[in-house]
N, C-alpha and C. Protein backbone atom coordinates (compact mmCIF):
# COMPACT_ATOMS: atom_id res chain seq x y z
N UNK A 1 0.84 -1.17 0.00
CA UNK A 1 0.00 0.00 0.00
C UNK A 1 0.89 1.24 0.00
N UNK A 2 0.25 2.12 -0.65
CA UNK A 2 0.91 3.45 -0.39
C UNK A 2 0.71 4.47 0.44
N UNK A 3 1.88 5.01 1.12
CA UNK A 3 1.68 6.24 2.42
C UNK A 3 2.11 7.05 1.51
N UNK A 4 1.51 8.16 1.56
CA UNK A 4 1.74 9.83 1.29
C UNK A 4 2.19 10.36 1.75
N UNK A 5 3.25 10.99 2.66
CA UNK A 5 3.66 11.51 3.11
C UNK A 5 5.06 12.13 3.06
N UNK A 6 5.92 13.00 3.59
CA UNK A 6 6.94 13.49 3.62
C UNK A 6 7.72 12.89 4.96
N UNK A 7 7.12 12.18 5.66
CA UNK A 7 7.38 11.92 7.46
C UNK A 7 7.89 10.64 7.30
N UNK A 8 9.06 10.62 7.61
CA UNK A 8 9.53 8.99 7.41
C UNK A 8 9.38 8.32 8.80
N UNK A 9 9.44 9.41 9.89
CA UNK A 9 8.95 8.59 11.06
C UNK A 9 7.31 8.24 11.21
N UNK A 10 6.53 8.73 10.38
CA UNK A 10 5.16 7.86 10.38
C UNK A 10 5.05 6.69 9.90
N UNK A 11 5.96 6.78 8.58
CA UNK A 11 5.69 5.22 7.65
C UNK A 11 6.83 4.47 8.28
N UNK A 12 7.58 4.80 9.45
CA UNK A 12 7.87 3.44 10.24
C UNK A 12 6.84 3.05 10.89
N UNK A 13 6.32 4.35 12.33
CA UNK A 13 5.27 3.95 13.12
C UNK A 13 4.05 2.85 12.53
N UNK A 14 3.59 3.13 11.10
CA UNK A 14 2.40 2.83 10.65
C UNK A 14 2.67 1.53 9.92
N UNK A 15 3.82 1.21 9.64
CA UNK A 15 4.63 0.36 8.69
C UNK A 15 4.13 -0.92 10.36
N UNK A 16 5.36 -0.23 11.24
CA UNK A 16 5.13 -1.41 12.44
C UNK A 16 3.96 -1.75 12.75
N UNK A 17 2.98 -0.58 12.97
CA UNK A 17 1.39 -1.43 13.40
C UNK A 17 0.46 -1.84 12.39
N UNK A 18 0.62 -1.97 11.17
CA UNK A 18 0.08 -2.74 10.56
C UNK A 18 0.53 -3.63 9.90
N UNK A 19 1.85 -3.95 10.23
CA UNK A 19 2.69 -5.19 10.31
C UNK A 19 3.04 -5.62 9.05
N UNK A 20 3.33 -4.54 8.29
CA UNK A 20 3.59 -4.34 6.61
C UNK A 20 4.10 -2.90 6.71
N UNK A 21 5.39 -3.52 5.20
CA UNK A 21 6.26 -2.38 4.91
C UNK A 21 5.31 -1.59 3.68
N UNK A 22 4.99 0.02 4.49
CA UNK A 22 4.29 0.96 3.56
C UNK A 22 5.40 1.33 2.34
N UNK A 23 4.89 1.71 0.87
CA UNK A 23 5.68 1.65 0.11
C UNK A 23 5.17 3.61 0.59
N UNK A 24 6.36 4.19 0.44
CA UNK A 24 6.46 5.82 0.59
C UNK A 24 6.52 6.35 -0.40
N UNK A 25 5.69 7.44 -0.97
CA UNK A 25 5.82 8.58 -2.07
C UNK A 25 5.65 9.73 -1.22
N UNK A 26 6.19 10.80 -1.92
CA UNK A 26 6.41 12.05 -1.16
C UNK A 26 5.47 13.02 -2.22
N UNK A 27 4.42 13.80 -2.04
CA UNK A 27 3.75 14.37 -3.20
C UNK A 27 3.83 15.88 -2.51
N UNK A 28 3.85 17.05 -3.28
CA UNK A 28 3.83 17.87 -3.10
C UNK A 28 1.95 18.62 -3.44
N UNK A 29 1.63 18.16 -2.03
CA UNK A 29 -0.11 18.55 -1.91
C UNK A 29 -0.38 19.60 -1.66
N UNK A 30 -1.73 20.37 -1.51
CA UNK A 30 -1.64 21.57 -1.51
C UNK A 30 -2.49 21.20 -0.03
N UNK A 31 -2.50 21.85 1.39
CA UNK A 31 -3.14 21.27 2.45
C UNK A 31 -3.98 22.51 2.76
N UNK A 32 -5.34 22.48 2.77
CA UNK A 32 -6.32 23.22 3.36
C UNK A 32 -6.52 23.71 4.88
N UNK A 33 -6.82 25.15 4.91
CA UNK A 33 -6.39 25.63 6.10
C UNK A 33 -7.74 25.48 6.46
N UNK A 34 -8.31 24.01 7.76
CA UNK A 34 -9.79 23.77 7.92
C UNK A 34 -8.83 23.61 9.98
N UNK A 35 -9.92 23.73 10.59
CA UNK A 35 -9.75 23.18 11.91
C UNK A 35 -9.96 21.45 11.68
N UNK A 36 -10.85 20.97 10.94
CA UNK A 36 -11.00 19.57 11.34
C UNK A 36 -10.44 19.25 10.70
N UNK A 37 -9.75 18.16 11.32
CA UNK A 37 -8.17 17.13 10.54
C UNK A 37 -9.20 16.07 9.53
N UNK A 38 -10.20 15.75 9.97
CA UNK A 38 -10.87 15.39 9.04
C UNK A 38 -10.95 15.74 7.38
N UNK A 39 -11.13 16.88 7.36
CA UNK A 39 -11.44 17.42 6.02
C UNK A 39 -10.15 18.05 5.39
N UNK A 40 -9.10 17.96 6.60
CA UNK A 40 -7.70 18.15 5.42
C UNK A 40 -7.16 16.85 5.07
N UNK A 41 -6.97 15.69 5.86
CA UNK A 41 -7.27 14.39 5.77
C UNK A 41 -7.67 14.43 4.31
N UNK A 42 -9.19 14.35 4.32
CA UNK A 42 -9.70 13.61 3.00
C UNK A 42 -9.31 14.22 1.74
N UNK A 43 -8.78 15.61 2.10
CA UNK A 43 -8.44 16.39 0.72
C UNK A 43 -7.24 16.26 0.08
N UNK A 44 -6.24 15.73 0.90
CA UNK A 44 -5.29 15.39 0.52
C UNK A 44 -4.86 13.78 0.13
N UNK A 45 -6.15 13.19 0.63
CA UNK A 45 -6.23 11.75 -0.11
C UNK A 45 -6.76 11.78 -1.83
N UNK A 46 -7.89 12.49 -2.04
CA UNK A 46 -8.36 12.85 -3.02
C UNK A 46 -7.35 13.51 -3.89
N UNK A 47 -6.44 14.26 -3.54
CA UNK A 47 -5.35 15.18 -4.29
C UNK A 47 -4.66 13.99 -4.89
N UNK A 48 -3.79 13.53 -3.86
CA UNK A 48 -2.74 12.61 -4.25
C UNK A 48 -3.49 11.32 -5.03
N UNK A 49 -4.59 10.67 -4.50
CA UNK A 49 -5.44 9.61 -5.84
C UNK A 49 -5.36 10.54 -7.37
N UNK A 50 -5.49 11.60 -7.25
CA UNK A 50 -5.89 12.17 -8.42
C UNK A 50 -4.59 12.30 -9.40
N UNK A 51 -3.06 12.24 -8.81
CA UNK A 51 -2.19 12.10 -9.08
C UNK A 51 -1.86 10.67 -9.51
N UNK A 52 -2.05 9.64 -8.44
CA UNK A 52 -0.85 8.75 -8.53
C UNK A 52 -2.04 7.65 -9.47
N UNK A 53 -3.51 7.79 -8.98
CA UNK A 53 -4.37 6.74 -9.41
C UNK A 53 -4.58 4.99 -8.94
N UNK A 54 -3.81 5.34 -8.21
CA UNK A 54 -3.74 4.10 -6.99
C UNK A 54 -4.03 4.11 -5.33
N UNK A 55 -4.97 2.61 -5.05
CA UNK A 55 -4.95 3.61 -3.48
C UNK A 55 -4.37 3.55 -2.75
N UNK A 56 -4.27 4.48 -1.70
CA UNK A 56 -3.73 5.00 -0.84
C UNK A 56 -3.91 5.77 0.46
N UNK A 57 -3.22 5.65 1.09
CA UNK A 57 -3.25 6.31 2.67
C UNK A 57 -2.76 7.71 2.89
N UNK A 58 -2.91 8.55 3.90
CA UNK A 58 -2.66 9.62 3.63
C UNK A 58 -2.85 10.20 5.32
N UNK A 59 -1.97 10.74 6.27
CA UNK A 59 -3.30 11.11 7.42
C UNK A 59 -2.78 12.39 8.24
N UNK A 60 -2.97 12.95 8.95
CA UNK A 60 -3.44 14.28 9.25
C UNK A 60 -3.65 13.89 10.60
N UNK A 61 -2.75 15.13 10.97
CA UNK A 61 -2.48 15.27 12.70
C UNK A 61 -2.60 16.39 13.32
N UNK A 62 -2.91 16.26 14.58
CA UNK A 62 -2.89 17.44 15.16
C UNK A 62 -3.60 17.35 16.39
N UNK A 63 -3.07 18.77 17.02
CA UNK A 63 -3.23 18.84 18.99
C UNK A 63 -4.31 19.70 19.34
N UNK A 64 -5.18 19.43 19.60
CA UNK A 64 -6.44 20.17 20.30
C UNK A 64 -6.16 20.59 21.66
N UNK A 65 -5.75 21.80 22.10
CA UNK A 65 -5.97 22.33 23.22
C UNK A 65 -7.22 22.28 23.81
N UNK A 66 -7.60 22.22 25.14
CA UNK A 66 -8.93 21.94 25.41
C UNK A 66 -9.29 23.54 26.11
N UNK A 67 -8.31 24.28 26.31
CA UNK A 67 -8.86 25.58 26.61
C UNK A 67 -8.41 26.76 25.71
N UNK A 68 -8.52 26.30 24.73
CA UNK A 68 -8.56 26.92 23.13
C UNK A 68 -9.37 26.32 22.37
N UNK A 69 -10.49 26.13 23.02
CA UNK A 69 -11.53 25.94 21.98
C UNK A 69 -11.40 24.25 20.71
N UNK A 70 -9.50 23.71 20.88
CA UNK A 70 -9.61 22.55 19.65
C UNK A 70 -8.27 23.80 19.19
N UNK A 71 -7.97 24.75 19.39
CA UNK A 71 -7.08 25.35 17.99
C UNK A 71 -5.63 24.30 19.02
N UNK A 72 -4.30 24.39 18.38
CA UNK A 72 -4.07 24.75 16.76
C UNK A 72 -4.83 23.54 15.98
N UNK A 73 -5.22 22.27 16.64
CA UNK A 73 -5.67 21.03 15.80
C UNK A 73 -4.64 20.86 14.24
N UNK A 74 -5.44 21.21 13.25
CA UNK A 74 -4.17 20.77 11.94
C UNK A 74 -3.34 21.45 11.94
N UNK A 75 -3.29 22.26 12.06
CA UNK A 75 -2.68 23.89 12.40
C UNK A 75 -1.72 23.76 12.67
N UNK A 76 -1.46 22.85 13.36
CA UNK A 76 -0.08 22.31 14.43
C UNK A 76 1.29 22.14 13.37
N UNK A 77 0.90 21.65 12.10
CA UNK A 77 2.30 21.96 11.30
C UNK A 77 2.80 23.33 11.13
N UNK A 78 2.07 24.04 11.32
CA UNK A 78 3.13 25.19 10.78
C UNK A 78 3.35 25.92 11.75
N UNK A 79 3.00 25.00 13.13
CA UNK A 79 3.78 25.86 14.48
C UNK A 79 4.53 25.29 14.94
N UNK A 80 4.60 23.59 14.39
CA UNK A 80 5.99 22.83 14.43
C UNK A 80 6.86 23.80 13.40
N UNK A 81 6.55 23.64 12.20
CA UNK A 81 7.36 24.03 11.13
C UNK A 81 8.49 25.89 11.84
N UNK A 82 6.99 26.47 12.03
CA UNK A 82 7.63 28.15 12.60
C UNK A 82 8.82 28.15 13.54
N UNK A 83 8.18 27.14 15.12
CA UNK A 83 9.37 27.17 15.85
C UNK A 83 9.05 26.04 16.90
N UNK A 84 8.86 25.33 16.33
CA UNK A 84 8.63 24.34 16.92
C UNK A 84 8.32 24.04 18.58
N UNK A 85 9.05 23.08 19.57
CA UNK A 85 8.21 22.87 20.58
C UNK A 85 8.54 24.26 21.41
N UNK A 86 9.56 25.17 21.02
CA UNK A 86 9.52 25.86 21.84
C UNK A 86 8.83 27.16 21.37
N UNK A 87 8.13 27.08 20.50
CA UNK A 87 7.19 28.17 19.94
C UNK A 87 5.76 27.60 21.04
N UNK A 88 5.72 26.30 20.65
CA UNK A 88 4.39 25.65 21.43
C UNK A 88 4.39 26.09 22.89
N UNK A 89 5.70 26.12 23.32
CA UNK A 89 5.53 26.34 25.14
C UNK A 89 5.87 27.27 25.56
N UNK A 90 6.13 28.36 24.10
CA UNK A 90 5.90 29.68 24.61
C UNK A 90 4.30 30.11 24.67
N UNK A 91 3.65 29.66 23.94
CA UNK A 91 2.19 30.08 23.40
C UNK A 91 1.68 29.35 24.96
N UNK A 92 1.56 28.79 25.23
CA UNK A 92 1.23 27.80 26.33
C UNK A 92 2.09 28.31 27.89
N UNK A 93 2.77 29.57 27.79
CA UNK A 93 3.12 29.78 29.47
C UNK A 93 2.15 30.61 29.96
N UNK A 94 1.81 30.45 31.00
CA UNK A 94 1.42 30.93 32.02
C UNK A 94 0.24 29.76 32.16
N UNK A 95 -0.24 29.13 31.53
CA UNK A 95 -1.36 28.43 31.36
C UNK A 95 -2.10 27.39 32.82
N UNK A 96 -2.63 28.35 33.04
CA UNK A 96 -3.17 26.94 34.42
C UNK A 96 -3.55 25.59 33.88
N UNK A 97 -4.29 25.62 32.57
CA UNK A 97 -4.18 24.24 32.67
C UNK A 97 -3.60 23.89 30.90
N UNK A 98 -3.27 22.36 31.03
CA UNK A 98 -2.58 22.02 29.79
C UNK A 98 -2.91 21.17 29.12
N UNK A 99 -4.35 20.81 29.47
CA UNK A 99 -5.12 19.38 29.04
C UNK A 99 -5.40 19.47 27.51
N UNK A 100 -4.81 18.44 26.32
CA UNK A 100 -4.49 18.41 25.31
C UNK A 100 -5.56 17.51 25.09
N UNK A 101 -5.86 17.05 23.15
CA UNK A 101 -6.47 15.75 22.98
C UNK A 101 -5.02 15.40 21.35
N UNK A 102 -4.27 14.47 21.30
CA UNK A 102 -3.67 14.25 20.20
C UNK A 102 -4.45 13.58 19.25
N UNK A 103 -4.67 13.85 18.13
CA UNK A 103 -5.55 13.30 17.06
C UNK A 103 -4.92 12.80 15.74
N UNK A 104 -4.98 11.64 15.17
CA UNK A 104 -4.48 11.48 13.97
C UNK A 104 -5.99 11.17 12.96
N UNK A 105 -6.18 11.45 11.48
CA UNK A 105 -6.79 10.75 11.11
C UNK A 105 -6.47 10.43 10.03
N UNK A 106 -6.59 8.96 9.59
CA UNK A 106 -5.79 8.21 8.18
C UNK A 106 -6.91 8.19 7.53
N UNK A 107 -6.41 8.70 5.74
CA UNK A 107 -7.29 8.79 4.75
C UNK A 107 -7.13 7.47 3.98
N UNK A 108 -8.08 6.45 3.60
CA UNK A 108 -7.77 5.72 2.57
C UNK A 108 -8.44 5.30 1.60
N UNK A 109 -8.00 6.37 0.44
CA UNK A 109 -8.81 6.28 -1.03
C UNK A 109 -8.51 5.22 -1.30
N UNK A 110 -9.66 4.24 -2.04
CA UNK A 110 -9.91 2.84 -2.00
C UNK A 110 -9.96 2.86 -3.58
N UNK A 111 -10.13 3.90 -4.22
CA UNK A 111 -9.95 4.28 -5.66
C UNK A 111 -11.28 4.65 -6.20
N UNK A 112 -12.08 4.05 -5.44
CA UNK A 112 -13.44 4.07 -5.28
C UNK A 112 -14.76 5.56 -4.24
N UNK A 113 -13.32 5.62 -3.03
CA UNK A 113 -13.87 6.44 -1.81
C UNK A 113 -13.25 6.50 -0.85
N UNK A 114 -13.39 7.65 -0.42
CA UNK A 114 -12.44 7.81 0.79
C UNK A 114 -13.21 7.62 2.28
N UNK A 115 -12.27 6.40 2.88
CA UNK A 115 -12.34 6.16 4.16
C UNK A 115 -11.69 6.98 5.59
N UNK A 116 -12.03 7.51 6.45
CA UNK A 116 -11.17 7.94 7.62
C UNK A 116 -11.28 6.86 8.69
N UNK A 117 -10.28 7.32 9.65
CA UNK A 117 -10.31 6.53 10.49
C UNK A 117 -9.59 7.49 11.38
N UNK A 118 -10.15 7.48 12.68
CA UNK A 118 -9.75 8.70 13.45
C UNK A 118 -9.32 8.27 15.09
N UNK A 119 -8.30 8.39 15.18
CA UNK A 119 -7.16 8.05 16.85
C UNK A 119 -7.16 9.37 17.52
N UNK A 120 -7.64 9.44 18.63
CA UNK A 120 -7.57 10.83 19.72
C UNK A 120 -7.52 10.34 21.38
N UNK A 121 -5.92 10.76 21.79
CA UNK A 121 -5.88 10.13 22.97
C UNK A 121 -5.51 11.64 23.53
N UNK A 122 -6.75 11.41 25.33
CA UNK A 122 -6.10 13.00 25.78
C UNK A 122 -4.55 12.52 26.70
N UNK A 123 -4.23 13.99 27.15
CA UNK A 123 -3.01 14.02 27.82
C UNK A 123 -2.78 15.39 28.37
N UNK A 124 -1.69 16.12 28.30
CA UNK A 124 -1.37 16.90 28.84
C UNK A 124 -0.01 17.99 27.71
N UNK A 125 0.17 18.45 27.73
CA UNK A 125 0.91 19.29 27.23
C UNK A 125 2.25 19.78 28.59
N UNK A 126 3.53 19.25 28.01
CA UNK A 126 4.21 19.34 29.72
C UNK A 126 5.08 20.61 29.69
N UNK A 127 5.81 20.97 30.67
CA UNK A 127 6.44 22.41 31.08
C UNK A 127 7.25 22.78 30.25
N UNK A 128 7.86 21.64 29.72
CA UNK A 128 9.64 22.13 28.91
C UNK A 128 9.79 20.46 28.18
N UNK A 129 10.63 20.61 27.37
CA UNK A 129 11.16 19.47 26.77
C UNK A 129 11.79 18.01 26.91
N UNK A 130 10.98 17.31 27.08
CA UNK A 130 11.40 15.92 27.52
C UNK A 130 11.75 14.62 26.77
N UNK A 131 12.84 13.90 26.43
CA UNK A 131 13.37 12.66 25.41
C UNK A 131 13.75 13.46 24.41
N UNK A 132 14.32 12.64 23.98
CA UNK A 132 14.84 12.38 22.50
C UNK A 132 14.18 11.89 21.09
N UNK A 133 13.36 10.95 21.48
CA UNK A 133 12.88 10.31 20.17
C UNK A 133 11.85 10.81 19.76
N UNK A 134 11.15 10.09 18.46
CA UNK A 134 9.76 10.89 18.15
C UNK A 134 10.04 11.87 17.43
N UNK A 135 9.06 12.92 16.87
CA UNK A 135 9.15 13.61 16.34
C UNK A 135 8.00 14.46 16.27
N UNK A 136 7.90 15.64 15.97
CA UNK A 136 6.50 16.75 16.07
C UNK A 136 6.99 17.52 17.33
N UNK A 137 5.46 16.94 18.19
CA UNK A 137 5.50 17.96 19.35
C UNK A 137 5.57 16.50 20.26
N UNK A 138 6.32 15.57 20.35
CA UNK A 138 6.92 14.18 20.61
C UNK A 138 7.19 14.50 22.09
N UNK A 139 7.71 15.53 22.88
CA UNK A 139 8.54 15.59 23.74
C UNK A 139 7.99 16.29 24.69
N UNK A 140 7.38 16.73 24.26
CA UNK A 140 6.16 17.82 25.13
C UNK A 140 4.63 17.28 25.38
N UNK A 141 3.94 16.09 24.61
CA UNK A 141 3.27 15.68 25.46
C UNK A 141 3.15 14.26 25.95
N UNK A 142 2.32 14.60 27.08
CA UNK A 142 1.90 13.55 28.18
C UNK A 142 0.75 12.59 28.31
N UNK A 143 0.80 11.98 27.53
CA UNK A 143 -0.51 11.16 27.67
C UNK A 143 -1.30 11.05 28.89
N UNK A 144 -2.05 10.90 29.01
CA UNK A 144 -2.84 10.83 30.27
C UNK A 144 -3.14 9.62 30.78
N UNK A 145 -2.49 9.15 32.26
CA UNK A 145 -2.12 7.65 32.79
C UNK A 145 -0.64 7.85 33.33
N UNK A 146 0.11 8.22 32.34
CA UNK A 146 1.41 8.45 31.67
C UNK A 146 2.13 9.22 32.50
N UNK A 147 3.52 9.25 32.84
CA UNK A 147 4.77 9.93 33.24
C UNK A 147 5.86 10.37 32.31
N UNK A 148 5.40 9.62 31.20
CA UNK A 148 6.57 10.35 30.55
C UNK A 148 5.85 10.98 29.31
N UNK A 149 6.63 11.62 28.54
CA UNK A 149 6.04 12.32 27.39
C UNK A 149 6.89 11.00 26.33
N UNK A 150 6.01 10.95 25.04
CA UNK A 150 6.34 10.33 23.75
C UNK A 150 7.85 10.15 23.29
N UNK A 151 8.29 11.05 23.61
CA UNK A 151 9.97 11.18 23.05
C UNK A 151 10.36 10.37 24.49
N UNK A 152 9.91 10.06 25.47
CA UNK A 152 10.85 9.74 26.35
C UNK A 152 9.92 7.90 26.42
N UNK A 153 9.68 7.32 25.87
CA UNK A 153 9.03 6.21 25.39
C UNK A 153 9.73 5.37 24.71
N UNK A 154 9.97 4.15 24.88
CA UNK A 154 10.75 3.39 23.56
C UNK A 154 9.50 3.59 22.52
N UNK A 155 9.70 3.10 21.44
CA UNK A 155 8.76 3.29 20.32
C UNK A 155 7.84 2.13 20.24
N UNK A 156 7.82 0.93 20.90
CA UNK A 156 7.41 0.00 21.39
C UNK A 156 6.25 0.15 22.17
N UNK A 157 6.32 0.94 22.63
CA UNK A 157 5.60 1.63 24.27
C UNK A 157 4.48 2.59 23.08
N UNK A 158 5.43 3.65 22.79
CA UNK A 158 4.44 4.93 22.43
C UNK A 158 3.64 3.88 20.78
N UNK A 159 3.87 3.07 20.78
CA UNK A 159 3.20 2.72 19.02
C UNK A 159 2.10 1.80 19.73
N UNK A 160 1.96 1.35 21.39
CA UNK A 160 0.56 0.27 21.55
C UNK A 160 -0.09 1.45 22.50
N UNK A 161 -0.26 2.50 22.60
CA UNK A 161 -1.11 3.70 23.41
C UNK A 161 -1.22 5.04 22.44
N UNK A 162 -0.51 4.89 21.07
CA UNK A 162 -1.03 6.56 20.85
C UNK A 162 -1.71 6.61 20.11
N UNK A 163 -2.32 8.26 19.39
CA UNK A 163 -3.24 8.53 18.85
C UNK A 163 -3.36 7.82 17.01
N UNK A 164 -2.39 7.43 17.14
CA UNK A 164 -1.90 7.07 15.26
C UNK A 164 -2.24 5.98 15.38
N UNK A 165 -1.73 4.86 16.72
CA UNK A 165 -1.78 3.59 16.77
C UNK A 165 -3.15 3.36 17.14
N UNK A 166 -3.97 4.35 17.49
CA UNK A 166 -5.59 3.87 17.62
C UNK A 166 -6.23 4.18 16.30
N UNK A 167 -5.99 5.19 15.99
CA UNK A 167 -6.51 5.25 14.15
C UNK A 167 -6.18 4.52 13.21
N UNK A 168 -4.97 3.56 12.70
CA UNK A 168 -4.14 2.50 12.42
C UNK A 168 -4.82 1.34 12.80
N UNK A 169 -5.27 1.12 13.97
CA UNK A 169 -5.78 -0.03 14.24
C UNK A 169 -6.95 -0.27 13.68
N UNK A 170 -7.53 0.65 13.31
CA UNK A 170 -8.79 0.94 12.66
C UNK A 170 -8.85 0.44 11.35
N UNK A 171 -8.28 1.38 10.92
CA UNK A 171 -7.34 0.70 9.71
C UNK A 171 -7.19 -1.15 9.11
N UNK A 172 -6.44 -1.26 9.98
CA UNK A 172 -5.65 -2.54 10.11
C UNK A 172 -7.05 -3.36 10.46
N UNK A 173 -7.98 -3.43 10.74
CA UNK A 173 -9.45 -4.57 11.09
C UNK A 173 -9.92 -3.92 9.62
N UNK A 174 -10.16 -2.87 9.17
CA UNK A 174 -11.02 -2.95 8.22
C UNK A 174 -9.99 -3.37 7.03
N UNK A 175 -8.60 -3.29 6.75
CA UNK A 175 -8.25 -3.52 5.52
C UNK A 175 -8.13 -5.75 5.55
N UNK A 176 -8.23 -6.05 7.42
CA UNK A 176 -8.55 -7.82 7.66
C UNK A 176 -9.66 -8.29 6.91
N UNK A 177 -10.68 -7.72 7.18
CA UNK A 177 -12.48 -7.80 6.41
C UNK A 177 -12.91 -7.37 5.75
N UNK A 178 -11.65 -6.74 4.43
CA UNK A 178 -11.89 -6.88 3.28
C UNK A 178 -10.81 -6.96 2.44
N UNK A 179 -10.16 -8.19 2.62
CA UNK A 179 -8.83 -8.81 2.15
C UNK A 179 -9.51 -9.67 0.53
């Protein structure tokens, strides 16, 4: 199957939980400035089908603040991209509270129609920068249960609790029951 993306650390993550090597193309999409990851999701599945003509996966991330209303939600790339986690925890000081929801949702044009499938685990958004691994805003949050943030996780750990690996799983039963 094909992943869309530019993120080589997703098409490992997604590669491992659905227990198949994603074949990677990198497309230069045009991404819609919507709050719901949903509808940039599907637009960029539809883009890239319309290109490659084969189906494919495609998915769309992002951090819902819960006392911002849901912003940045997709948004979140280009405040990784601007300045990343420490742009995020500047926007986020003084904040009494830090209660996050992480959301992924995977697009998969079937050639036919596009499917979503949508992973949202809450957590926390933490003080300052924590681990190494991972990637995004990886290091800064906290799942909720949880002591450590994502970057400070073997990848083992963060790929059977996060928001990708619950949307993926989704995934992964519907592409079983209709093999």
């Amino acid at each position: 199957m094909i992943f869309v993306t530019s993120n080589k650390g997703k098409v490992e993550e997604i590669s491992t939980m659905l227990g198949m090597q994603l074949e990677n193309t990198n497309l230069e999409l045009d991404e819609i400035q919507d709050i719901n990851i949903a509808n940039v999701a599907i637009h960029k599945a539809k883009q890239a089908y319309g290109i490659l003509q084969k189906p494919l996966i495609v998915d769309d991330t992002g951090i819902e603040i819960v006392d911002w209303n849901g912003f940045p939600g997709p948004l979140l790339a280009h405040i990784v991209k601007s300045g990343g986690m420490p742009l995020m925890l500047s926007m986020m000081k003084g904040a009494a509270k830090r209660d996050a929801v992480f959301k992924t949702v995977i697009a998969y044009h079937t050639g036919a129609e596009v499917l979503t499938y949508e992973g949202a685990l809450e957590g926390s958004i933490a003080g300052e920068i924590k681990g190494k691994r991972g990637f995004g805003i990886d290091a800064i949050f906290i799942p909720r249960g949880q002591n450590q943030t994502y970057a400070e996780m073997s990848l083992d750990e963060k790929n059977k609790i996060s928001h990708r690996f619950l949307a993926v799983s989704k995934l992964k039963k519907y592409l079983e029951e209709h093999k």
